[in-house]
N, C-alpha and C. Protein backbone atom coordinates (compact mmCIF):
# COMPACT_ATOMS: atom_id res chain seq x y z
N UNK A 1 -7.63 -0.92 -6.44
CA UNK A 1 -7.77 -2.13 -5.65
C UNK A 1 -9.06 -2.15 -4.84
N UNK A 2 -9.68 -0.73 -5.01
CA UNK A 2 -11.27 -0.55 -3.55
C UNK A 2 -11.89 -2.12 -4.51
N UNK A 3 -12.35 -1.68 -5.50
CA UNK A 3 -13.46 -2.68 -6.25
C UNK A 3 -13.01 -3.86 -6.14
N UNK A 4 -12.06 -4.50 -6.31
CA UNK A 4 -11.66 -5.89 -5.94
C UNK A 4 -11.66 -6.24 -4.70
N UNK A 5 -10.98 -5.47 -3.73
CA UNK A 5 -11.12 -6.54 -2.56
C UNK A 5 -12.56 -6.26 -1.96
N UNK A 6 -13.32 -5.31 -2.31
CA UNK A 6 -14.90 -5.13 -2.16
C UNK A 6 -15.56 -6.13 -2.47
N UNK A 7 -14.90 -6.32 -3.54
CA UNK A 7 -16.06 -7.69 -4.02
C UNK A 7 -15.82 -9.23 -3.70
N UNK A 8 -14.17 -9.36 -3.53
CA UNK A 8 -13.44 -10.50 -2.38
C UNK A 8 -14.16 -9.99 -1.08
N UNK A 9 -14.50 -9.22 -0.12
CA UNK A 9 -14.52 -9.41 1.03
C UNK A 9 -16.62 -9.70 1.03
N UNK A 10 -17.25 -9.24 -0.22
CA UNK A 10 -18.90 -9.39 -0.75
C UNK A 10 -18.84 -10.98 -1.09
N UNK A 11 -17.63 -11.46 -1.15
CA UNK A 11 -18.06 -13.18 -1.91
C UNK A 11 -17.52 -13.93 -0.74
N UNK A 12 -17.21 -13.31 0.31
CA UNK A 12 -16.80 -14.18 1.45
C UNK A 12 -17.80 -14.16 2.35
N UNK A 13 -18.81 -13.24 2.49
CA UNK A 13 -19.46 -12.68 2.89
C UNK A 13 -20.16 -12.21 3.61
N UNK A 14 -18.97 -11.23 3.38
CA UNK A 14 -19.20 -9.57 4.67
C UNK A 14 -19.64 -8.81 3.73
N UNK A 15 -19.87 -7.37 4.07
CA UNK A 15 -20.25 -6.32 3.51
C UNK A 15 -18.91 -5.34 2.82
N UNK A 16 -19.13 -4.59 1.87
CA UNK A 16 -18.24 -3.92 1.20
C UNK A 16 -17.44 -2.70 1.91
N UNK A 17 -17.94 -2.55 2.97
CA UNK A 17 -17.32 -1.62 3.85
C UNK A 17 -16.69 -2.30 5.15
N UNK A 18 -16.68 -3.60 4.75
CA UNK A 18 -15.99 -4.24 6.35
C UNK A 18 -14.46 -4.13 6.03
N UNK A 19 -14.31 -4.52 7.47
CA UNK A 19 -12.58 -4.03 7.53
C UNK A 19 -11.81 -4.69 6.67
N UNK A 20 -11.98 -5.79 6.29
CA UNK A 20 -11.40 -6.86 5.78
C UNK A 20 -11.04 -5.79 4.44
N UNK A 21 -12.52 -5.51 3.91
CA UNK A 21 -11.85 -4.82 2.74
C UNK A 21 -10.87 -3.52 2.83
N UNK A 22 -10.46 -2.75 3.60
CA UNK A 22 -9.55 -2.01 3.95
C UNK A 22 -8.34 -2.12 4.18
N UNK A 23 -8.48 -3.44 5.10
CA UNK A 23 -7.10 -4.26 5.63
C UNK A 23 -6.60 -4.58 4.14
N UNK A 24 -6.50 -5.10 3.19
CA UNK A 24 -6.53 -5.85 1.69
C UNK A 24 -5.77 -4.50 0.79
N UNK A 25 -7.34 -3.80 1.00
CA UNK A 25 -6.74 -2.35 -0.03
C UNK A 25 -5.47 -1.82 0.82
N UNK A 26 -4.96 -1.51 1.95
CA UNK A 26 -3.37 -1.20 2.53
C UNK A 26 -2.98 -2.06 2.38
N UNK A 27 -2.87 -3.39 2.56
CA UNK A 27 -1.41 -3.84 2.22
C UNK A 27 -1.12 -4.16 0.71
N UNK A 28 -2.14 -4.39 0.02
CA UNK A 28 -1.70 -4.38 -1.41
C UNK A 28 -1.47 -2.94 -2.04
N UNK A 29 -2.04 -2.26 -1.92
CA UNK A 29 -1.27 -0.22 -1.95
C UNK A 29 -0.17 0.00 -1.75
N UNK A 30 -0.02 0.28 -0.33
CA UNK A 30 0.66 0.53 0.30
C UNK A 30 1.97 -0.55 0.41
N UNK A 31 1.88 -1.54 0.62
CA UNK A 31 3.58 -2.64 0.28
C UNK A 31 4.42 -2.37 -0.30
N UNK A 32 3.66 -1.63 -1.51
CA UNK A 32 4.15 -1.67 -2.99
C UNK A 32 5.26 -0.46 -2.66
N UNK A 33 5.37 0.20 -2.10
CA UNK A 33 6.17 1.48 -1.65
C UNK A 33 7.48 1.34 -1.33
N UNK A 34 7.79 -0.21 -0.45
CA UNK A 34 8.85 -0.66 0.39
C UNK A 34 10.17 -0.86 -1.04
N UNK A 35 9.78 -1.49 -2.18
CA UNK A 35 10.66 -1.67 -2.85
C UNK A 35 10.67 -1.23 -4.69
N UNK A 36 11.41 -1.49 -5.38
CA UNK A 36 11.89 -1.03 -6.63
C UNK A 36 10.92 -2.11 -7.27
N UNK A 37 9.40 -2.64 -7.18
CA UNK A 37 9.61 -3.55 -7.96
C UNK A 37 7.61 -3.10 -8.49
N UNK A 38 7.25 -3.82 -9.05
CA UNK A 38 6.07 -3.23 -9.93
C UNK A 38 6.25 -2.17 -10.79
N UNK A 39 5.27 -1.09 -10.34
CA UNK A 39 5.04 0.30 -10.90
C UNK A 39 6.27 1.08 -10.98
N UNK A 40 6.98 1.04 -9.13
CA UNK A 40 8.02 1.60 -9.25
C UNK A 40 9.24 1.65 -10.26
N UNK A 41 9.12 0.27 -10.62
CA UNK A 41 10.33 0.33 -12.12
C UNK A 41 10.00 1.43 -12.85
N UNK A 42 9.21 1.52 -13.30
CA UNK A 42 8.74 3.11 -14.22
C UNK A 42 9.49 4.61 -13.84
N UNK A 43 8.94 4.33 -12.60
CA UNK A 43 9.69 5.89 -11.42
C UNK A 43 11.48 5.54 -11.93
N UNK A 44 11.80 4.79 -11.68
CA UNK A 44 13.50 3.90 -11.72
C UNK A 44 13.88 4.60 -13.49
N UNK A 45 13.38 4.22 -14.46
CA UNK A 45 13.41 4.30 -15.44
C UNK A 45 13.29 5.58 -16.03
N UNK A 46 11.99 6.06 -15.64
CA UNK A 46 12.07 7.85 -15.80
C UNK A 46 13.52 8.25 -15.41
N UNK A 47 14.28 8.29 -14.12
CA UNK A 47 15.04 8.65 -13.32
C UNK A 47 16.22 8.65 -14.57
N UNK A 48 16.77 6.93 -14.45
CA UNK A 48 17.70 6.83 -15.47
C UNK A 48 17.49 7.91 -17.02
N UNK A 49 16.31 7.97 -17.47
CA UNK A 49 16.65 8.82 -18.88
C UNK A 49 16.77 10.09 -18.35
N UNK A 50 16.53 10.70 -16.99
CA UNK A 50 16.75 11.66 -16.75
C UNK A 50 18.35 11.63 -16.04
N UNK A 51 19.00 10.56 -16.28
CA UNK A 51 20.64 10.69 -16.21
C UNK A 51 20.90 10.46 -14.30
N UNK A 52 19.67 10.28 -13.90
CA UNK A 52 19.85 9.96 -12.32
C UNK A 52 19.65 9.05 -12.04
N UNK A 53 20.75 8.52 -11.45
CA UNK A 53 20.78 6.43 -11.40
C UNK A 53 20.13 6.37 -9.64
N UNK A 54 19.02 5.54 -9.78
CA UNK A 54 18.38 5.22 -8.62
C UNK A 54 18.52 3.74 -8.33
N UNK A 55 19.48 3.20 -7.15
CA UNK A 55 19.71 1.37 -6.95
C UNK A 55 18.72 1.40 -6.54
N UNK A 56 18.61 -0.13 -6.59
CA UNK A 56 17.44 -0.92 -5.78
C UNK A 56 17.42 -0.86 -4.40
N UNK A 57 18.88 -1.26 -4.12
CA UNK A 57 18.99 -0.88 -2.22
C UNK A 57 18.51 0.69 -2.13
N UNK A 58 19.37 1.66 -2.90
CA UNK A 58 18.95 3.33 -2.10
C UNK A 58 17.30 3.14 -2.18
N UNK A 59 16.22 2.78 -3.21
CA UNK A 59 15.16 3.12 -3.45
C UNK A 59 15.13 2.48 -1.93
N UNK A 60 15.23 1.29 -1.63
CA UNK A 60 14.31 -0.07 -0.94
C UNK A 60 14.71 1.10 0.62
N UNK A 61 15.63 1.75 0.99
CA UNK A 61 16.26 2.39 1.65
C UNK A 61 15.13 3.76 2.33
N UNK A 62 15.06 4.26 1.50
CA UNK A 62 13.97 5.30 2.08
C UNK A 62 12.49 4.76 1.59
N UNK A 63 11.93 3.95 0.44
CA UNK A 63 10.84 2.86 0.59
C UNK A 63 10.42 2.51 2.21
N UNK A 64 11.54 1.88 2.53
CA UNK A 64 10.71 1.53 3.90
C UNK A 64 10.26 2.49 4.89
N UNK A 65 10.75 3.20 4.79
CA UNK A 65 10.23 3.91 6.03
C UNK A 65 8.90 4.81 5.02
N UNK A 66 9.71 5.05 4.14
CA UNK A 66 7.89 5.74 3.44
C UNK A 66 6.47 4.60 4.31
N UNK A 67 7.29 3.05 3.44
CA UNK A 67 5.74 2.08 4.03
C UNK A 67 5.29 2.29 5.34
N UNK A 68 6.71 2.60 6.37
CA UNK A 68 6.35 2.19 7.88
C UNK A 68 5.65 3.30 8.42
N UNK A 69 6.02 4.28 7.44
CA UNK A 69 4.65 5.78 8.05
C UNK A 69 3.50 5.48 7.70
N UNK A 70 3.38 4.90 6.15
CA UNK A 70 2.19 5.20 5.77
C UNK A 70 1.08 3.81 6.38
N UNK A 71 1.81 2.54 6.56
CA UNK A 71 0.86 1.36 6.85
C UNK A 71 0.56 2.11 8.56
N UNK A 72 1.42 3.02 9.04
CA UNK A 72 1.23 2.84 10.55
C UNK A 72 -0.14 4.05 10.34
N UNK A 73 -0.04 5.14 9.87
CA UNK A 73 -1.27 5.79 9.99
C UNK A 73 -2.34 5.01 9.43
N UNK A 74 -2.33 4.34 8.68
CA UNK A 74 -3.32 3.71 8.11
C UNK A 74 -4.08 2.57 9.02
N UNK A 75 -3.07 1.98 9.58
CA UNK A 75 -3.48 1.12 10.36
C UNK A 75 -4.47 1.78 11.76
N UNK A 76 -3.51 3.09 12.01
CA UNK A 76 -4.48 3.40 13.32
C UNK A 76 -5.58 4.12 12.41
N UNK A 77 -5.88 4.70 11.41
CA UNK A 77 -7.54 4.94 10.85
C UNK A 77 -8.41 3.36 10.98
N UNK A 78 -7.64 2.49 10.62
CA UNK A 78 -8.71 1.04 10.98
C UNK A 78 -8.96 0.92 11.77
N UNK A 79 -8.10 1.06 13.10
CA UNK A 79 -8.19 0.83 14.24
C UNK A 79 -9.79 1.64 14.67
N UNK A 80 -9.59 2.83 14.40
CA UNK A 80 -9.95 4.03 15.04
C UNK A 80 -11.40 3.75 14.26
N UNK A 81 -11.51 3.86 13.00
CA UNK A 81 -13.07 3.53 12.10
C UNK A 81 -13.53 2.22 12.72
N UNK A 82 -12.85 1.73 12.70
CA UNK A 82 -13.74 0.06 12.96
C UNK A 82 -13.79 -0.29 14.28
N UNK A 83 -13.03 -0.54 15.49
CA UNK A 83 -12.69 -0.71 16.41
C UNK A 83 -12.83 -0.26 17.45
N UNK A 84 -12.47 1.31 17.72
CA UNK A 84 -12.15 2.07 18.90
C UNK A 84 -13.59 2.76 18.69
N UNK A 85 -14.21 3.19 17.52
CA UNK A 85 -15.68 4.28 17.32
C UNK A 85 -16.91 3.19 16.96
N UNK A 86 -16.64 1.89 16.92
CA UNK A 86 -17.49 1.09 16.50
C UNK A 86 -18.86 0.57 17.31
């Protein structure tokens, strides 16, 4: 996702290292964590041929809090790169 929203935040135009493009690359990354749905079907699917049934609620269940660690550190590196050292 770096090269795309790099080049969305280059055609709006800011520079390829502005926050914008960071803010973009976490929540489209990182979202993806909260629930059973994209990529994760794959993980779901492995599971099942390996005879271990994973629901959508249990995944979505510990998903979130995976997201809520990972958007929260992430968020304070933006904070902290762009903001607070800027």
């Amino acid at each position: 996702m770096a090269p795309i929203t790099s080049d969305l935040v280059e055609s709006m135009g800011g520079s390829g290292a502005h926050v914008m493009c960071w803010a973009l690359a976490i929540g489209a990354d990182l979202g993806n964590n909260a629930t059973a749905l994209g990529a994760n079907v794959v993980v779901i699917g492995m599971a099942e041929h390996k005879r271990q049934s994973i629901s959508f609620w249990q995944f979505t269940k510990y998903g979130l809090v995976v997201t809520t660690v990972t958007v929260t550190i992430s968020a304070a590196y933006v904070w902290l790169r762009y903001f607070a050292h800027a």
